[in-house]
N, C-alpha and C. Protein backbone atom coordinates (compact mmCIF):
# COMPACT_ATOMS: atom_id res chain seq x y z
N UNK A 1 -54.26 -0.80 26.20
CA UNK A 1 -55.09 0.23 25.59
C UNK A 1 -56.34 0.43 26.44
N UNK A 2 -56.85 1.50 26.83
CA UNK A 2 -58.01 2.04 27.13
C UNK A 2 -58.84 1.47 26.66
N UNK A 3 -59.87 0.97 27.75
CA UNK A 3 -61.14 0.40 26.77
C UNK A 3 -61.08 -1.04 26.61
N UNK A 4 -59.77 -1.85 26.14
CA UNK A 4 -59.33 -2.78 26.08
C UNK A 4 -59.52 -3.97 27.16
N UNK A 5 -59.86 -5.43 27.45
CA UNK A 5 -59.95 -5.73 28.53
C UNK A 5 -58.43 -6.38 28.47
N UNK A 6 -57.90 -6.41 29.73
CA UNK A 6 -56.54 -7.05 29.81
C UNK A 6 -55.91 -8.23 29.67
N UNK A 7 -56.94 -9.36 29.10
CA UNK A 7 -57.22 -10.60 28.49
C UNK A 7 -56.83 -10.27 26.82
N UNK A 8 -57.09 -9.31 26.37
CA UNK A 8 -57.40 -8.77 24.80
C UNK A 8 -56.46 -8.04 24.66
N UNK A 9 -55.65 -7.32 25.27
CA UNK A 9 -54.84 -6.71 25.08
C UNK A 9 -53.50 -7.36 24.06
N UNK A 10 -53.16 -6.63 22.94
CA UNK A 10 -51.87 -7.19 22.53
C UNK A 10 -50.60 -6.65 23.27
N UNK A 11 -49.82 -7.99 22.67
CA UNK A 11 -48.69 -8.09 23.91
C UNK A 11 -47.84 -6.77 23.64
N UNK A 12 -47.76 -5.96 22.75
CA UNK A 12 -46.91 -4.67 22.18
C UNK A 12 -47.25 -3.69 23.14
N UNK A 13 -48.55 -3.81 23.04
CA UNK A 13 -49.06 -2.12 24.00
C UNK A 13 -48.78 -2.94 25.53
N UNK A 14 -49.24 -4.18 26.17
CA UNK A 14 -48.67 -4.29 27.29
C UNK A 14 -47.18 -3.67 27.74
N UNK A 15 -46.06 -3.96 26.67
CA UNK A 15 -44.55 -4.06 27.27
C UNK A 15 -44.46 -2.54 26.53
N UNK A 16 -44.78 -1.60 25.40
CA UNK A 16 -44.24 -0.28 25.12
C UNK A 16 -45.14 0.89 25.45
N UNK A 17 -46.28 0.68 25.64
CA UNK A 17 -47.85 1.62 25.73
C UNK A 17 -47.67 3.05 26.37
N UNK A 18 -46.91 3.99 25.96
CA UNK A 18 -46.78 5.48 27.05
C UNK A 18 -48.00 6.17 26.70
N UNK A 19 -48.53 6.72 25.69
CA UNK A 19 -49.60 7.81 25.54
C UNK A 19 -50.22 6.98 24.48
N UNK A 20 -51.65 8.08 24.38
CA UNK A 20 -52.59 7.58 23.63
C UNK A 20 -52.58 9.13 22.88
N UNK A 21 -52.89 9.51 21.19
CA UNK A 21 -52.65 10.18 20.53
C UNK A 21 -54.27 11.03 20.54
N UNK A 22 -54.28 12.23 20.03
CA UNK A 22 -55.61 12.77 20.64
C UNK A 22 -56.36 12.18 18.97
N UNK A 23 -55.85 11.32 18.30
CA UNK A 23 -57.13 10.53 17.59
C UNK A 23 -57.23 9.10 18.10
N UNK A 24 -56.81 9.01 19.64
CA UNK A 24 -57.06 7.74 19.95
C UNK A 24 -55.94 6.56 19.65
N UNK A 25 -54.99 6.62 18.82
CA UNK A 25 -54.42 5.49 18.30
C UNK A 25 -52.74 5.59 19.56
N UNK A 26 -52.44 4.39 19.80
CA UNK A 26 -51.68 4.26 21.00
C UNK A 26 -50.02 4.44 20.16
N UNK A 27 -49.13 5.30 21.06
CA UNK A 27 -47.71 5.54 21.10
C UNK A 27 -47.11 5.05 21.66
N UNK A 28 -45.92 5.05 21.66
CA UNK A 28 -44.35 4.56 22.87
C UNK A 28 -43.83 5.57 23.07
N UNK A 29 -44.03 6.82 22.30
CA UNK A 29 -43.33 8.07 22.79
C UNK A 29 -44.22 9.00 23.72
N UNK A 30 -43.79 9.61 24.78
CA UNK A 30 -44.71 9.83 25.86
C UNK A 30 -44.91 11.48 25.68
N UNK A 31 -44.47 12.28 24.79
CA UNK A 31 -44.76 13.63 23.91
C UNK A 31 -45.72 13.50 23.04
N UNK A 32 -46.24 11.79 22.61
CA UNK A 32 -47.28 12.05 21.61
C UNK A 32 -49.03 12.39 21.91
N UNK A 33 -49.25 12.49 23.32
CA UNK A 33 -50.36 12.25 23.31
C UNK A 33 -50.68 12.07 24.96
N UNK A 34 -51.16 11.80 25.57
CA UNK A 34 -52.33 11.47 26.81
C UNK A 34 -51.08 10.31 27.81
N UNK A 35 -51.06 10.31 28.84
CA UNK A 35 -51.09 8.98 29.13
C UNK A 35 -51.95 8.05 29.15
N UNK A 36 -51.63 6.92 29.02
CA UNK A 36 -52.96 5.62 28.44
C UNK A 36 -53.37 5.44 29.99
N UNK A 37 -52.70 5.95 30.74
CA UNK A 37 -52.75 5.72 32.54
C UNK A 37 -54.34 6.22 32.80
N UNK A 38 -54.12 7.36 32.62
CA UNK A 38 -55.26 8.65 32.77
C UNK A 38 -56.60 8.15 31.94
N UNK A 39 -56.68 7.28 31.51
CA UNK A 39 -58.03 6.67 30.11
C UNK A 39 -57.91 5.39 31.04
N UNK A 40 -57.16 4.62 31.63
CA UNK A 40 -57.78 3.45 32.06
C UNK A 40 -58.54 3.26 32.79
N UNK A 41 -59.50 2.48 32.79
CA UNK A 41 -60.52 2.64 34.11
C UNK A 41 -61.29 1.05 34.47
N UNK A 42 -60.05 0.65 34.46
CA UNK A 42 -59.69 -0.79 34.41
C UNK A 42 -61.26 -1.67 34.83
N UNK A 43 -61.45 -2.52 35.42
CA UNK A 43 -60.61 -3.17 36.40
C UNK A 43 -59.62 -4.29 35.52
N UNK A 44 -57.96 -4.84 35.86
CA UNK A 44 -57.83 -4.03 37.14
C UNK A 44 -56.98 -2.84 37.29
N UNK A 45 -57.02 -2.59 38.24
CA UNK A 45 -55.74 -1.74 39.22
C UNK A 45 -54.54 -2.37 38.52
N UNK A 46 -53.64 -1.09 37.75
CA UNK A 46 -52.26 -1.76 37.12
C UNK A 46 -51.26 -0.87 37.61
N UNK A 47 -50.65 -1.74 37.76
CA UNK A 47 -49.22 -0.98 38.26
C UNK A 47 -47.95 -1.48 37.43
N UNK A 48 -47.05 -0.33 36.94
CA UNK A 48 -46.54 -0.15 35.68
C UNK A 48 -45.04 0.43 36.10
N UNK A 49 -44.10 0.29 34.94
CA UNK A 49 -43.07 0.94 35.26
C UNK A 49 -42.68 1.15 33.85
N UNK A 50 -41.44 1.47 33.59
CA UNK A 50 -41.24 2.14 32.00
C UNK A 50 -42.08 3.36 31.26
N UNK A 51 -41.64 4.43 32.29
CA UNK A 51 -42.31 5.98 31.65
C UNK A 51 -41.59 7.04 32.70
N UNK A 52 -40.14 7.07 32.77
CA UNK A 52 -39.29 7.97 33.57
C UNK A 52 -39.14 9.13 33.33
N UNK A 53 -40.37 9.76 31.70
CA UNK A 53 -39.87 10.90 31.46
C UNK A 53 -41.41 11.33 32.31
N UNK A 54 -42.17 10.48 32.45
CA UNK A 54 -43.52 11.43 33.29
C UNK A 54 -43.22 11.21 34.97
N UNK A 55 -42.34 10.90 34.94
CA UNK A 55 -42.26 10.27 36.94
C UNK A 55 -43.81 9.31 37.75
N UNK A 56 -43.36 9.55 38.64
CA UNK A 56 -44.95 9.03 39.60
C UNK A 56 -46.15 9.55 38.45
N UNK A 57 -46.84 8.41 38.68
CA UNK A 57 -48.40 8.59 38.00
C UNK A 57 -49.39 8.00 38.70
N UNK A 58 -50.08 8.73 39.26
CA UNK A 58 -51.43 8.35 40.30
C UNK A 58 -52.39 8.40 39.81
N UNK A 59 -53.19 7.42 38.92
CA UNK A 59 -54.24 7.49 38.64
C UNK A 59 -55.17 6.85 39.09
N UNK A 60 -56.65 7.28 39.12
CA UNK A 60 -57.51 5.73 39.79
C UNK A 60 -57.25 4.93 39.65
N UNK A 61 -56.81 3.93 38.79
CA UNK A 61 -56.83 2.69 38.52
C UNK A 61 -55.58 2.32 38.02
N UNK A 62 -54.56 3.35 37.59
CA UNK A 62 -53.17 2.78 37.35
C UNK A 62 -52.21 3.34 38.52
N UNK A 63 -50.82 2.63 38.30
CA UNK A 63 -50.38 3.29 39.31
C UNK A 63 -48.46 3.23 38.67
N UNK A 64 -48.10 4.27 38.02
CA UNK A 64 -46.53 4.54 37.55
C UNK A 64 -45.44 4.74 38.12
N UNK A 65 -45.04 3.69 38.44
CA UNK A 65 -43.72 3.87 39.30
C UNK A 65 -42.25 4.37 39.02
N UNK A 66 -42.12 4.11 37.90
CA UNK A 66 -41.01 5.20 37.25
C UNK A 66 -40.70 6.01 37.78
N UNK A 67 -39.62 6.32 38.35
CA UNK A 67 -39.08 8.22 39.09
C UNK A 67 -37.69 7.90 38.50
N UNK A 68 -37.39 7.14 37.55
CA UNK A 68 -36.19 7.87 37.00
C UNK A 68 -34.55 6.94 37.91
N UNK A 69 -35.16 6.28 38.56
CA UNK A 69 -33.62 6.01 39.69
C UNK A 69 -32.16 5.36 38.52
N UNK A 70 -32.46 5.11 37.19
CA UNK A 70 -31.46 4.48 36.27
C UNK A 70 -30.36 6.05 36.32
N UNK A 71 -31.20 7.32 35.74
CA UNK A 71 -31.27 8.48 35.59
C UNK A 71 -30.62 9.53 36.95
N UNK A 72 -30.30 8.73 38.08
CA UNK A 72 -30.09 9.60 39.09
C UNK A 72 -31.13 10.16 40.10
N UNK A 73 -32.03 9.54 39.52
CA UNK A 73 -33.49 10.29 40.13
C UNK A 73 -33.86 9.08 41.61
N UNK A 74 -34.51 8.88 41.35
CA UNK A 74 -35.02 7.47 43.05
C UNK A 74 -35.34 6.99 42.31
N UNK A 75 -35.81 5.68 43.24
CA UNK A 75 -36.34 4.16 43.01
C UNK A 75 -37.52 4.17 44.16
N UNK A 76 -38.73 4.70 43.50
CA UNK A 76 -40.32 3.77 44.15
C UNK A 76 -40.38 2.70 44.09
N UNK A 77 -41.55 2.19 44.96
CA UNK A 77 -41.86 1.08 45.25
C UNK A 77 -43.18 1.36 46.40
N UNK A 78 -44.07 0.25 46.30
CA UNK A 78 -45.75 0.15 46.12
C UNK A 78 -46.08 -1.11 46.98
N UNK A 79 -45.97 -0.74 48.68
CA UNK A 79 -46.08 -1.77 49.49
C UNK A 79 -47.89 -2.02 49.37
N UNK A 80 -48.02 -3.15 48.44
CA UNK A 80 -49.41 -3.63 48.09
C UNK A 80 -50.46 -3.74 49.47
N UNK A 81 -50.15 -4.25 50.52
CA UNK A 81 -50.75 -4.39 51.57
C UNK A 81 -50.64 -2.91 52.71
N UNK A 82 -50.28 -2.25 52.00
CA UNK A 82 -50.18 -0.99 53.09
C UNK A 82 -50.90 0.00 52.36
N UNK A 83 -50.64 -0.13 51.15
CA UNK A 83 -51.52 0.47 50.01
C UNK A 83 -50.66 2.12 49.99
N UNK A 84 -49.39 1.93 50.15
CA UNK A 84 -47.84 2.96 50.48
C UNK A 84 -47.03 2.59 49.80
N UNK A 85 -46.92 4.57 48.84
CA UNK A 85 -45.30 4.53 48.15
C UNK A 85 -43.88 4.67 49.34
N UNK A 86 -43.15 4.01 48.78
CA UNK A 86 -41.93 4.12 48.99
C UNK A 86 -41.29 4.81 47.98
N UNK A 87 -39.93 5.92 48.52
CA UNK A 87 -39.32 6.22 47.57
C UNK A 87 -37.73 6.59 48.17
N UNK A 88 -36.74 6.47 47.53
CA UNK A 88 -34.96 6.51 47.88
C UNK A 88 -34.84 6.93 47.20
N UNK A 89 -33.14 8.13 47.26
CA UNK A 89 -32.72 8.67 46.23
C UNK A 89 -31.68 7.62 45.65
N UNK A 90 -31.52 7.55 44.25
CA UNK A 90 -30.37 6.89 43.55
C UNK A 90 -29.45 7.18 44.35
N UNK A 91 -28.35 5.98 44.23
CA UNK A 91 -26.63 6.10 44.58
C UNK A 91 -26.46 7.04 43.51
N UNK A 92 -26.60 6.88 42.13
CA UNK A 92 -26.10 7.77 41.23
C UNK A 92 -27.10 7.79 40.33
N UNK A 93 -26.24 8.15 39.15
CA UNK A 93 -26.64 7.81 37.88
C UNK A 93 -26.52 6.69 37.11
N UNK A 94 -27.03 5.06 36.44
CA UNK A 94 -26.63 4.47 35.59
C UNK A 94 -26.67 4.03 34.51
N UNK A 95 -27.38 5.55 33.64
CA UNK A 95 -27.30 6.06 32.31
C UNK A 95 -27.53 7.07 32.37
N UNK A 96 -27.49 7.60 30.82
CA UNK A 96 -27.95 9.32 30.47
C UNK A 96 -29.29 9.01 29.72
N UNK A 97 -30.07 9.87 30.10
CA UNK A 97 -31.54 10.03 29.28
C UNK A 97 -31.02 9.96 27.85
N UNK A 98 -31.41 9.02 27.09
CA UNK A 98 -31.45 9.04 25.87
C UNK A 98 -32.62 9.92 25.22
N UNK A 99 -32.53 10.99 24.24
CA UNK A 99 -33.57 11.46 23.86
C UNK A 99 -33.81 10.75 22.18
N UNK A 100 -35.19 10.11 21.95
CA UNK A 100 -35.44 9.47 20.99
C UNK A 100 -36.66 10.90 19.67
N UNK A 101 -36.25 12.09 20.18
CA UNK A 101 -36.98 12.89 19.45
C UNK A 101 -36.16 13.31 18.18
């Protein structure tokens, strides 16, 4: 959560956290609201995965690697010391977007 220090954080919003709702209160569905990406302003620097319906997310202080490669889409990756995305296209597909709406 935004605001939150990452010591304090509960373990729920660590592993499901996609958006933040425009009264502030945190989602798992990434249609409800903000990304929590875009509100962090850490320190630190987080780098995240699980949010394939927003792809790449570059924010100051977060960094979303998700592009979907389960989906057919690529597989990023975040050479820490080069401070460089990597990105490949999937072999395929190895699921279908589940829609939870």
């Amino acid at each position: 959560m935004p605001g939150v220090p990452l010591s304090k954080q509960k373990p729920e919003h660590l592993l499901k956290l996609r958006s933040i709702r425009p009264d502030g209160s945190p989602s798992e569905r990434a249609h409800e609201g903000v990304p929590w990406a875009s509100l962090w302003e850490g320190p630190p620097f987080v780098i995240f995965g699980h949010d394939a319906v927003r792809g790449l997310q570059q924010h100051k202080h977060a960094l979303g690697l998700d592009t979907g490669c389960v989906y057919g889409n690529r597989l990023t990756a975040y050479i820490v010391e080069e401070e460089r995305l990597v990105s490949v296209p999937a072999k395929k597909a190895y699921a279908e977007i589940r829609r939870s709406d």
